[in-house]
C-alpha atoms as a PDB file:
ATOM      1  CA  UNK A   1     -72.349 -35.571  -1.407  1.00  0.00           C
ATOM      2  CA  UNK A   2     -70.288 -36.628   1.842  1.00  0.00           C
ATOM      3  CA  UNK A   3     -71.343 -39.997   3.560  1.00  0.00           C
ATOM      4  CA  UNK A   4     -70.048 -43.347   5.200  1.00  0.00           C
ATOM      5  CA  UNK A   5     -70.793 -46.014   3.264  1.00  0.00           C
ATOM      6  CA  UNK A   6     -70.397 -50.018   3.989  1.00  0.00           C
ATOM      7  CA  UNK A   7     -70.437 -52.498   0.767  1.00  0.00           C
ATOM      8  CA  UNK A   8     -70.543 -56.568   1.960  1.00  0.00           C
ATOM      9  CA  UNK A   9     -71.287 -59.083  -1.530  1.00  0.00           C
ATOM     10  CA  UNK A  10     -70.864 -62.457  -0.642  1.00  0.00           C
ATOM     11  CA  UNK A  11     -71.431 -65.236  -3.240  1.00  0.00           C
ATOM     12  CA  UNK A  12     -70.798 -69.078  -3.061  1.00  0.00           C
ATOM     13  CA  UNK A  13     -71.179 -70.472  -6.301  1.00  0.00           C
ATOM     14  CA  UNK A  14     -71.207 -74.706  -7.553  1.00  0.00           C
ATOM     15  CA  UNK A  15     -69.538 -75.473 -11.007  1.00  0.00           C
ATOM     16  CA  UNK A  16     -72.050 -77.363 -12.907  1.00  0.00           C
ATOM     17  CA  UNK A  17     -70.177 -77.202 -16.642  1.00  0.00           C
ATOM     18  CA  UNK A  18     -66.614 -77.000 -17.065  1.00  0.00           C
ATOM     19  CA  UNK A  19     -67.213 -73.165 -17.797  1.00  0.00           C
ATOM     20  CA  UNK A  20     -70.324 -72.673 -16.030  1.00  0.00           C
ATOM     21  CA  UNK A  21     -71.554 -72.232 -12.376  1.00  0.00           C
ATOM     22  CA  UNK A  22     -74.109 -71.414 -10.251  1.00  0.00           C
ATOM     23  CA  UNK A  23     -75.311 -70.097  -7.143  1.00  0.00           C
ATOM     24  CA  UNK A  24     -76.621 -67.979  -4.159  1.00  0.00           C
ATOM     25  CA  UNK A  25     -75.278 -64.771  -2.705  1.00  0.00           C
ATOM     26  CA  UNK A  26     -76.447 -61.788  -0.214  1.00  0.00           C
ATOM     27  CA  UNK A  27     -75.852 -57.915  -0.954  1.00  0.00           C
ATOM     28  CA  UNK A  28     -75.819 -55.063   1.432  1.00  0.00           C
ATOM     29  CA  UNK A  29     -74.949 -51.554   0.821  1.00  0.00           C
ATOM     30  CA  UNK A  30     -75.091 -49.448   4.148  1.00  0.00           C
ATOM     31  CA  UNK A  31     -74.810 -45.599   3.546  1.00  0.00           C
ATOM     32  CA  UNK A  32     -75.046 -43.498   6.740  1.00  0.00           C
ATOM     33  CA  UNK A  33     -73.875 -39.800   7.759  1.00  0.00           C
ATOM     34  CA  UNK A  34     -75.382 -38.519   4.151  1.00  0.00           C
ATOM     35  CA  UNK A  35     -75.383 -34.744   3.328  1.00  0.00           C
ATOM     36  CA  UNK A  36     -74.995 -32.673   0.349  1.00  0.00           C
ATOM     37  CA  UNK A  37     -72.274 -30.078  -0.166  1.00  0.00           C
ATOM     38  CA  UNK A  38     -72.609 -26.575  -1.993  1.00  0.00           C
ATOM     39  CA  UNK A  39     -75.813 -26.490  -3.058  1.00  0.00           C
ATOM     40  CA  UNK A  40     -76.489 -23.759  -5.896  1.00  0.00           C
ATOM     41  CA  UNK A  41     -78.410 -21.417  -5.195  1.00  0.00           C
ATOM     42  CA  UNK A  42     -80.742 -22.781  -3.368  1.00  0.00           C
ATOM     43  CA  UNK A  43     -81.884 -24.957  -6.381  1.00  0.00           C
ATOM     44  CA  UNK A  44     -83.184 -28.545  -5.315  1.00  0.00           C
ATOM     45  CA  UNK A  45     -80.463 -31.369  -6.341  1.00  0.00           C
ATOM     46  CA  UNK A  46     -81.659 -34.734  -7.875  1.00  0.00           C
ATOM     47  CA  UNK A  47     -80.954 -36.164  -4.408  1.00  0.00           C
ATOM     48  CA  UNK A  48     -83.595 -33.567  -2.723  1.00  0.00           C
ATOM     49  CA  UNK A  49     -85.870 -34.334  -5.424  1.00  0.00           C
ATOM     50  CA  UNK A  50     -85.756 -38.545  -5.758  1.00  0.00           C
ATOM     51  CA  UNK A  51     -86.330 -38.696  -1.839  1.00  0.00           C
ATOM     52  CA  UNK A  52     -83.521 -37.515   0.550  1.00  0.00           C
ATOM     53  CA  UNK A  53     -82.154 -39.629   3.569  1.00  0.00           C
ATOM     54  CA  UNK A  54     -79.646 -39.352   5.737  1.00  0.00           C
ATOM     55  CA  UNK A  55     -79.166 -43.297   5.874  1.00  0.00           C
ATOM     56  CA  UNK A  56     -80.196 -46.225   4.163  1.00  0.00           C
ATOM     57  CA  UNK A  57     -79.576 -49.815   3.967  1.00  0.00           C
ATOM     58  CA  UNK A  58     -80.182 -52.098   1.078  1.00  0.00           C
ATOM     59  CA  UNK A  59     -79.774 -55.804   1.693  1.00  0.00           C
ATOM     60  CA  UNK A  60     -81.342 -59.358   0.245  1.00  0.00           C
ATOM     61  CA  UNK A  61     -80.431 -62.473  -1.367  1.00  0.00           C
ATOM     62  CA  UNK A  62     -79.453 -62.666  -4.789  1.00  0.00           C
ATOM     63  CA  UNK A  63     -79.192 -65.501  -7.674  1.00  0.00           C
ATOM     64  CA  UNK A  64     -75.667 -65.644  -9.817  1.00  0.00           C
ATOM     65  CA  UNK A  65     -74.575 -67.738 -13.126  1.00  0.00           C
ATOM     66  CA  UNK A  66     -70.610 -67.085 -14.363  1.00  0.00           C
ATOM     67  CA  UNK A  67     -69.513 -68.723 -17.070  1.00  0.00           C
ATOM     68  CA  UNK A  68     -66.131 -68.122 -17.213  1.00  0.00           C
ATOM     69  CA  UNK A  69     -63.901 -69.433 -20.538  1.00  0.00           C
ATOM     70  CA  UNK A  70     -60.967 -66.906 -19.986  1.00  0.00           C
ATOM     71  CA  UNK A  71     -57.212 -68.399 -19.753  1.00  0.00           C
ATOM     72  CA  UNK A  72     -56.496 -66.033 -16.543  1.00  0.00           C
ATOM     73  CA  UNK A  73     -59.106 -63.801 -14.480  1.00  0.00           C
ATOM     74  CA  UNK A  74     -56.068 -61.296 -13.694  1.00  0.00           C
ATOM     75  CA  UNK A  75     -55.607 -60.692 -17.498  1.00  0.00           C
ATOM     76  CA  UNK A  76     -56.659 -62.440 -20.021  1.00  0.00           C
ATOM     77  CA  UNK A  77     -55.348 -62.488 -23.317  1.00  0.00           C
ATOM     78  CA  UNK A  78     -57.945 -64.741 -24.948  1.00  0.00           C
ATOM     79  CA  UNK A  79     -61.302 -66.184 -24.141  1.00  0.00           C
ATOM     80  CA  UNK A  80     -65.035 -64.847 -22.453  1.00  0.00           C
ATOM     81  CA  UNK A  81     -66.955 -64.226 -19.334  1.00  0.00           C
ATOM     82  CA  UNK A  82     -70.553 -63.889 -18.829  1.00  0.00           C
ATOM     83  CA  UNK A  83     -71.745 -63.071 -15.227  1.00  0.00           C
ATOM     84  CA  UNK A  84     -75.401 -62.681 -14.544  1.00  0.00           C
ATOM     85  CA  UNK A  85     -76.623 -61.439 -11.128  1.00  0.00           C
ATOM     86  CA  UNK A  86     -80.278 -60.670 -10.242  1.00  0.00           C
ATOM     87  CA  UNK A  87     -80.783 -59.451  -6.705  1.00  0.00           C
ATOM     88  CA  UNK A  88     -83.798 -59.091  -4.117  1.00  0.00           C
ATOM     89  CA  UNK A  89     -84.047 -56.526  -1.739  1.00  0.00           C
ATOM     90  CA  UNK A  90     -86.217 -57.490   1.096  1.00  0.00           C
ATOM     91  CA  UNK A  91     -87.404 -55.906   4.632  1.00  0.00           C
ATOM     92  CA  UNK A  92     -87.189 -59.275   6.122  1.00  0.00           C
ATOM     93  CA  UNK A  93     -83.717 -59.189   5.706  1.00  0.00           C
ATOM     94  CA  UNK A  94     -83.193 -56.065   6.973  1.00  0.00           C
ATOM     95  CA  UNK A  95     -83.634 -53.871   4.113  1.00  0.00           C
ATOM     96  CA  UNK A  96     -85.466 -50.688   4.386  1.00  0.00           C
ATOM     97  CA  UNK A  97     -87.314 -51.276   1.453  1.00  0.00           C
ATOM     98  CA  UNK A  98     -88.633 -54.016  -1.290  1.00  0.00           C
ATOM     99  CA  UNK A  99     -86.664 -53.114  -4.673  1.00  0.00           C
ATOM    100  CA  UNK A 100     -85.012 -55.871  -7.427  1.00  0.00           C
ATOM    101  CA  UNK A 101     -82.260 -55.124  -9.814  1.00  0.00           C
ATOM    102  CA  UNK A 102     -80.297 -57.452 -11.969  1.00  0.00           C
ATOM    103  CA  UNK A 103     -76.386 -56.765 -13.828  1.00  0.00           C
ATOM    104  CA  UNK A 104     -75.264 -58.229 -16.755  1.00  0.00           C
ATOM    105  CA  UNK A 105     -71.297 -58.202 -17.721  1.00  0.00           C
ATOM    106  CA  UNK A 106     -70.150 -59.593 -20.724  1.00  0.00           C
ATOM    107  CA  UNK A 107     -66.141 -59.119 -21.607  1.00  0.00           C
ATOM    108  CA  UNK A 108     -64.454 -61.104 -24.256  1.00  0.00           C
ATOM    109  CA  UNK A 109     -60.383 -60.945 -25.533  1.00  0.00           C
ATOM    110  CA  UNK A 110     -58.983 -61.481 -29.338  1.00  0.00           C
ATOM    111  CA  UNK A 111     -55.108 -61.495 -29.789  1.00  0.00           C
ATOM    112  CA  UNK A 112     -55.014 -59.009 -32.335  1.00  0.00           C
ATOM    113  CA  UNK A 113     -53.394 -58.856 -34.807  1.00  0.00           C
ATOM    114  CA  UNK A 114     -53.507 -62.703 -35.423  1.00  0.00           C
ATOM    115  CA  UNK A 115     -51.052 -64.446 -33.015  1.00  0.00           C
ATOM    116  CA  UNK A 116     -49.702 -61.520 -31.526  1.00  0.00           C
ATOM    117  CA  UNK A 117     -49.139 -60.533 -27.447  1.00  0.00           C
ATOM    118  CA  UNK A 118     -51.687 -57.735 -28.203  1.00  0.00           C
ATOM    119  CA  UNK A 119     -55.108 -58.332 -26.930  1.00  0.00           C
ATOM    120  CA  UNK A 120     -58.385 -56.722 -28.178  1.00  0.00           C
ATOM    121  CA  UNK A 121     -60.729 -56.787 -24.939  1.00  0.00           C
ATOM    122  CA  UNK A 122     -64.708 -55.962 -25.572  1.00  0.00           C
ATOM    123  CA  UNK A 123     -66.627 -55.225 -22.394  1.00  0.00           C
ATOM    124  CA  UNK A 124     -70.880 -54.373 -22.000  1.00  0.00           C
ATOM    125  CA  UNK A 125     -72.257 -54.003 -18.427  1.00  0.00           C
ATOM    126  CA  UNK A 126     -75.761 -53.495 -18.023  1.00  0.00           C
ATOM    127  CA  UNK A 127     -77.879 -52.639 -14.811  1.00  0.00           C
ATOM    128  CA  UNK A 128     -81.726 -51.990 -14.543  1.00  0.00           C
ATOM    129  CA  UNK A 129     -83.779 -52.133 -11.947  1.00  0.00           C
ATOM    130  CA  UNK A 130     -86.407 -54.498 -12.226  1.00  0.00           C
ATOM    131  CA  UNK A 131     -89.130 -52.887 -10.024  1.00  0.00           C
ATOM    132  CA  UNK A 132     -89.984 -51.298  -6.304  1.00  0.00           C
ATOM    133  CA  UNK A 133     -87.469 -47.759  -5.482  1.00  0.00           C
ATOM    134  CA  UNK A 134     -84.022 -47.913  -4.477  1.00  0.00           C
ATOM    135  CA  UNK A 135     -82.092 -45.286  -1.972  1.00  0.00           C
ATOM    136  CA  UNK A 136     -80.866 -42.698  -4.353  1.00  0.00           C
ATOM    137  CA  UNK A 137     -76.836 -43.534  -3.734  1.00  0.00           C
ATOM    138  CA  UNK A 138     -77.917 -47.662  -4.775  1.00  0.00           C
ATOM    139  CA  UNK A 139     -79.069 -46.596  -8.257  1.00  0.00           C
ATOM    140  CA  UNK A 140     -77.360 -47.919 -11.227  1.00  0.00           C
ATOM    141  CA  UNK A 141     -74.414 -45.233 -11.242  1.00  0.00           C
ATOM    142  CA  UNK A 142     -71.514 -44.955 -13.468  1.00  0.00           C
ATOM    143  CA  UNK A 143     -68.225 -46.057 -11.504  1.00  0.00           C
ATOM    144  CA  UNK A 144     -70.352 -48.032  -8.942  1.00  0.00           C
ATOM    145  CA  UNK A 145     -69.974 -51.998 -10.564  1.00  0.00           C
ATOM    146  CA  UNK A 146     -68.186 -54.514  -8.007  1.00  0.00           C
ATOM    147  CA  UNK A 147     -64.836 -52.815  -8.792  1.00  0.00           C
ATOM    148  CA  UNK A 148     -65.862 -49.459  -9.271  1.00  0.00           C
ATOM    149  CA  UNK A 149     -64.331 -49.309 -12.760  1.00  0.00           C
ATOM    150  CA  UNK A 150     -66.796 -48.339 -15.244  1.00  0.00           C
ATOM    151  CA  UNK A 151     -66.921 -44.737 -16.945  1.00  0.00           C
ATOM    152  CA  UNK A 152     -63.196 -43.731 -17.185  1.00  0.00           C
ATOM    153  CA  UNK A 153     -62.824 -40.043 -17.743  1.00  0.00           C
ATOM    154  CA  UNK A 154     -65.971 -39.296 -15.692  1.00  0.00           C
ATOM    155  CA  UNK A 155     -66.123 -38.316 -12.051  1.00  0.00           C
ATOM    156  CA  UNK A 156     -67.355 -41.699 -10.389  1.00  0.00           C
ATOM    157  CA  UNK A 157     -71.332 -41.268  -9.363  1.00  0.00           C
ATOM    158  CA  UNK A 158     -71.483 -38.588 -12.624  1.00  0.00           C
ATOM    159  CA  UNK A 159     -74.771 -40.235 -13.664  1.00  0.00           C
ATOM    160  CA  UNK A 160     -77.053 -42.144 -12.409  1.00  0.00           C
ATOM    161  CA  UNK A 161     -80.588 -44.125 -12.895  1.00  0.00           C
ATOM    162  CA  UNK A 162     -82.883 -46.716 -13.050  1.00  0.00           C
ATOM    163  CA  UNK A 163     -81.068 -48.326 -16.229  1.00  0.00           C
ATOM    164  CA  UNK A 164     -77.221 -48.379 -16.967  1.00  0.00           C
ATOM    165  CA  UNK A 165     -75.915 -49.528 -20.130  1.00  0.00           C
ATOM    166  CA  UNK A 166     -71.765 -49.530 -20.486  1.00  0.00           C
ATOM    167  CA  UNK A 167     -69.851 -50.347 -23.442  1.00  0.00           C
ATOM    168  CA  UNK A 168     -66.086 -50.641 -23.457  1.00  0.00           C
ATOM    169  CA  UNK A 169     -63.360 -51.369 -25.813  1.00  0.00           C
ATOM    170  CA  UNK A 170     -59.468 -51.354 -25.104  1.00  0.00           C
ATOM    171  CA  UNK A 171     -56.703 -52.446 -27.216  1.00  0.00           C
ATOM    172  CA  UNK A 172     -53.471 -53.739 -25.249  1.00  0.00           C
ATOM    173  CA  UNK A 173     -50.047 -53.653 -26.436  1.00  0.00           C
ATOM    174  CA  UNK A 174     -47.034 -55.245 -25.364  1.00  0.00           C
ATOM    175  CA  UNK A 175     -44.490 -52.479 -25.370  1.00  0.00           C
ATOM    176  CA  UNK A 176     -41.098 -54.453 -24.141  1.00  0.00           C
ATOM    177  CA  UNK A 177     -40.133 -58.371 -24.939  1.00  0.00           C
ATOM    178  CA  UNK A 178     -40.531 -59.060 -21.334  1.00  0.00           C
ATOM    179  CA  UNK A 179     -43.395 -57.576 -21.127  1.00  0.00           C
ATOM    180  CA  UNK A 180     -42.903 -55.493 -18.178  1.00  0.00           C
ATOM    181  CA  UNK A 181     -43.764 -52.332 -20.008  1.00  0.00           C
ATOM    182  CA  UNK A 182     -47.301 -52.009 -22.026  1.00  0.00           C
ATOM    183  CA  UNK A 183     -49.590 -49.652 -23.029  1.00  0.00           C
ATOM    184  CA  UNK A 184     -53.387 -49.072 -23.217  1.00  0.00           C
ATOM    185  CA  UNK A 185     -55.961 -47.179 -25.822  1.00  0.00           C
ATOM    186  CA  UNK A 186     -59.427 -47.392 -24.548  1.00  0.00           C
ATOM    187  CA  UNK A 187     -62.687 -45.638 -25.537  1.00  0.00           C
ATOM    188  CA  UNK A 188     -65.967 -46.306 -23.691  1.00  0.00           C
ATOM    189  CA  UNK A 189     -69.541 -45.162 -24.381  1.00  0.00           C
ATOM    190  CA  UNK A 190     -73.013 -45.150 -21.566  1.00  0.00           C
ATOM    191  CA  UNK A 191     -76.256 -44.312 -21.394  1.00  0.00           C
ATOM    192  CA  UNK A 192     -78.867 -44.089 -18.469  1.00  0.00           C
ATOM    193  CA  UNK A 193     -82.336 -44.107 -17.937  1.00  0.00           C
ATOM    194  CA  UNK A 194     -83.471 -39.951 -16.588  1.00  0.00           C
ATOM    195  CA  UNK A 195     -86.239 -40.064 -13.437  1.00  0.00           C
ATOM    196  CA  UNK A 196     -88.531 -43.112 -13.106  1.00  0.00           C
ATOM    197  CA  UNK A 197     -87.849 -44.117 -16.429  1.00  0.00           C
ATOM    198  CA  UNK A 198     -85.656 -46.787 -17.452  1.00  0.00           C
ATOM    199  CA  UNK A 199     -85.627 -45.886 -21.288  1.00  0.00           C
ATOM    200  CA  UNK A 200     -81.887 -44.953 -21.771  1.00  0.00           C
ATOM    201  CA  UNK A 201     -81.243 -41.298 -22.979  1.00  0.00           C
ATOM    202  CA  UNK A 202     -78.057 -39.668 -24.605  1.00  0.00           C
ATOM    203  CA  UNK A 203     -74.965 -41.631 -25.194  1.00  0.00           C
ATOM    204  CA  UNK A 204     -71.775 -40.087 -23.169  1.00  0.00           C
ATOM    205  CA  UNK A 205     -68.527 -40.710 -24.463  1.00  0.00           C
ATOM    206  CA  UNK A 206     -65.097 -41.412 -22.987  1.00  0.00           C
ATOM    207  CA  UNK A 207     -61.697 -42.014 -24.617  1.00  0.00           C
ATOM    208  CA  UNK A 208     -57.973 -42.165 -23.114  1.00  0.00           C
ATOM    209  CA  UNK A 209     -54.787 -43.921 -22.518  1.00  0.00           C
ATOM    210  CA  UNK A 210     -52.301 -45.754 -20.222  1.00  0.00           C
ATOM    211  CA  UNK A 211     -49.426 -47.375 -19.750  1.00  0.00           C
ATOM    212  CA  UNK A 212     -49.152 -50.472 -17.767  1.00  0.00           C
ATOM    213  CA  UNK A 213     -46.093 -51.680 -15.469  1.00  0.00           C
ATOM    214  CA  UNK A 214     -45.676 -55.874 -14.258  1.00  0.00           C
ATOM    215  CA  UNK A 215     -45.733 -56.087 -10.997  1.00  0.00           C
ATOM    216  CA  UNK A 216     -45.847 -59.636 -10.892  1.00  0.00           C
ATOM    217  CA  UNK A 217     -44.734 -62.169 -13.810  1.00  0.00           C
ATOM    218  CA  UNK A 218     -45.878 -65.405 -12.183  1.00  0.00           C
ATOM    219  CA  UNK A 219     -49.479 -63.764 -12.130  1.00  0.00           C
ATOM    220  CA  UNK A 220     -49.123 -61.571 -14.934  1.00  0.00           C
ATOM    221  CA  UNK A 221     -50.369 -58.731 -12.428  1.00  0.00           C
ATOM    222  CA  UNK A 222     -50.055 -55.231 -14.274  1.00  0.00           C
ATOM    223  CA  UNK A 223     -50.247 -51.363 -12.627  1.00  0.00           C
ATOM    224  CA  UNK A 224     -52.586 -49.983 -14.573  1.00  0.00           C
ATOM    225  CA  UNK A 225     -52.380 -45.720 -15.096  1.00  0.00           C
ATOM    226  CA  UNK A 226     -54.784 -44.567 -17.254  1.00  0.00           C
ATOM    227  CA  UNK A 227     -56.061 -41.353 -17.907  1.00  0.00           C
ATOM    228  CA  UNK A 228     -59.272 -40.617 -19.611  1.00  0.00           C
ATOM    229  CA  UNK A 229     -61.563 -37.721 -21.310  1.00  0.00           C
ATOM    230  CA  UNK A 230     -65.217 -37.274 -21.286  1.00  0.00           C
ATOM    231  CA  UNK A 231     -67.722 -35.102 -22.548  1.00  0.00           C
ATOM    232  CA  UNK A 232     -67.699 -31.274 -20.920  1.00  0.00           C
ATOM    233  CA  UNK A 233     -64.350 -31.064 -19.691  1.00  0.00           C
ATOM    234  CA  UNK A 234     -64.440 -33.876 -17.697  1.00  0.00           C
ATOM    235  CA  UNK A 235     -61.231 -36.040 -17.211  1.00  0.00           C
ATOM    236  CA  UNK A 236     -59.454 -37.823 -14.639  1.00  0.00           C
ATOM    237  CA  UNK A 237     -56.619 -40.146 -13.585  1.00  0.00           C
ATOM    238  CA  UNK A 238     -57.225 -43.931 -12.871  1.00  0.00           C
ATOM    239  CA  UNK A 239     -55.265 -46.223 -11.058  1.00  0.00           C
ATOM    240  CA  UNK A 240     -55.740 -50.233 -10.705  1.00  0.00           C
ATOM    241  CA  UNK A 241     -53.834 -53.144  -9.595  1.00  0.00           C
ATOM    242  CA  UNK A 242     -54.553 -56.072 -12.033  1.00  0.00           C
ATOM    243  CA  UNK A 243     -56.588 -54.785 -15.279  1.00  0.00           C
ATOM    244  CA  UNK A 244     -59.696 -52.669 -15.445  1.00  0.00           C
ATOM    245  CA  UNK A 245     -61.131 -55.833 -16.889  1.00  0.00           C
END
């Protein structure tokens, strides 16, 4: 699929606990200029059949809670992080239809082993939507959370649905005193929801490596190169500034 595609989430959140806040936000996803490329055989795609468009605009107000325990949101070595957002798509504000959907992301980090610089990091990201029919390009999708960094080793946008659930596991070692040299083994596991559905079918799994580089000390800001394997043949390099999470 080819298309121009605008992404604006804007949150402004209160602490209320030490850990804890809350607050009020607006989404908009803007796709325009959408077509599909090499179609096979004339055989309708999952686009043609959910509804095809050639734009669409998703946009309403949404509700957030982050509780947030981690000793550095770059990358942590210890701690958790719970965000909760549930979002409401609304014509009033511009949307072109009434829809709801709502993402969960839990991560935690263990030294491991003991009191060592290597971290064990756990991460589950869930998305459903909670009712009314999103555009086809805004449904739950793998490599489509805020920072488009879920479902190493697939293609991003390799499945989609109603319902996304993401698990994620990835063991970081310190490869150098300094630290300026580490390494990464992750493995990862989702499931979606198939047509109106959102009961979650098969489980697709993903494994790799990486090595990481310091680009900054004072932050503790890595370059992250991993490169990952999925089911079928699928595979892929994946670059980040600052950890995957």
């Amino acid at each position: 699929m080819d298309y121009r595609y605008l992404r604006m989430y804007q949150y402004l959140l209160r602490r209320v606990l030490p850990a804890l806040s809350l607050g009020l936000g607006f989404d908009l996803d803007y796709h325009w200029k959408i077509s599909e490329k090499g179609r096979a055989g004339g055989i309708p795609t999952d686009f043609a059949n959910y509804g095809a468009d050639d734009r669409t605009l998703s946009a309403g107000p949404a509700l957030a809670a982050q509780f947030d325990s981690r000793n550095s949101p770059i990358r942590a070595t210890r701690g958790s992080y719970a965000s909760l957002v549930a979002r409401f798509n609304r014509k009033a504000t511009g949307s072109d239809g009434n829809w709801e959907s709502a993402t969960l992301d839990l991560r935690t980090y263990l030294p491991f082993p003991g009191k060592s610089k290597h971290t064990l990091a756990l991460w589950c990201y869930t998305w459903t939507v909670l009712g009314g029919k999103p555009p086809y390009l805004d449904l739950p999708s793998n490599g489509w959370d805020s920072f488009n960094n879920t479902g190493r080793g697939y293609i991003q946008g390799r499945f989609r649905g109603r319902a996304m659930c993401y698990l994620e596991t990835e063991y970081r070692l310190t490869l150098t005193h300094d630290g300026l040299l580490g390494m990464v083994l992750f493995a990862n596991m989702e499931s979606f929801s198939s047509g109106s559905s959102t009961k979650l079918q098969q489980l697709r799994p993903a494994s790799g490596l990486g090595m990481r580089i310091k680009l900054n000390k004072k932050s503790n800001t890595n370059i992250c190169i991993d490169y990952g394997f999925g089911a079928e043949g699928m595979k892929g390099l994946f670059v980040n500034v600052g950890e995957v999470f």
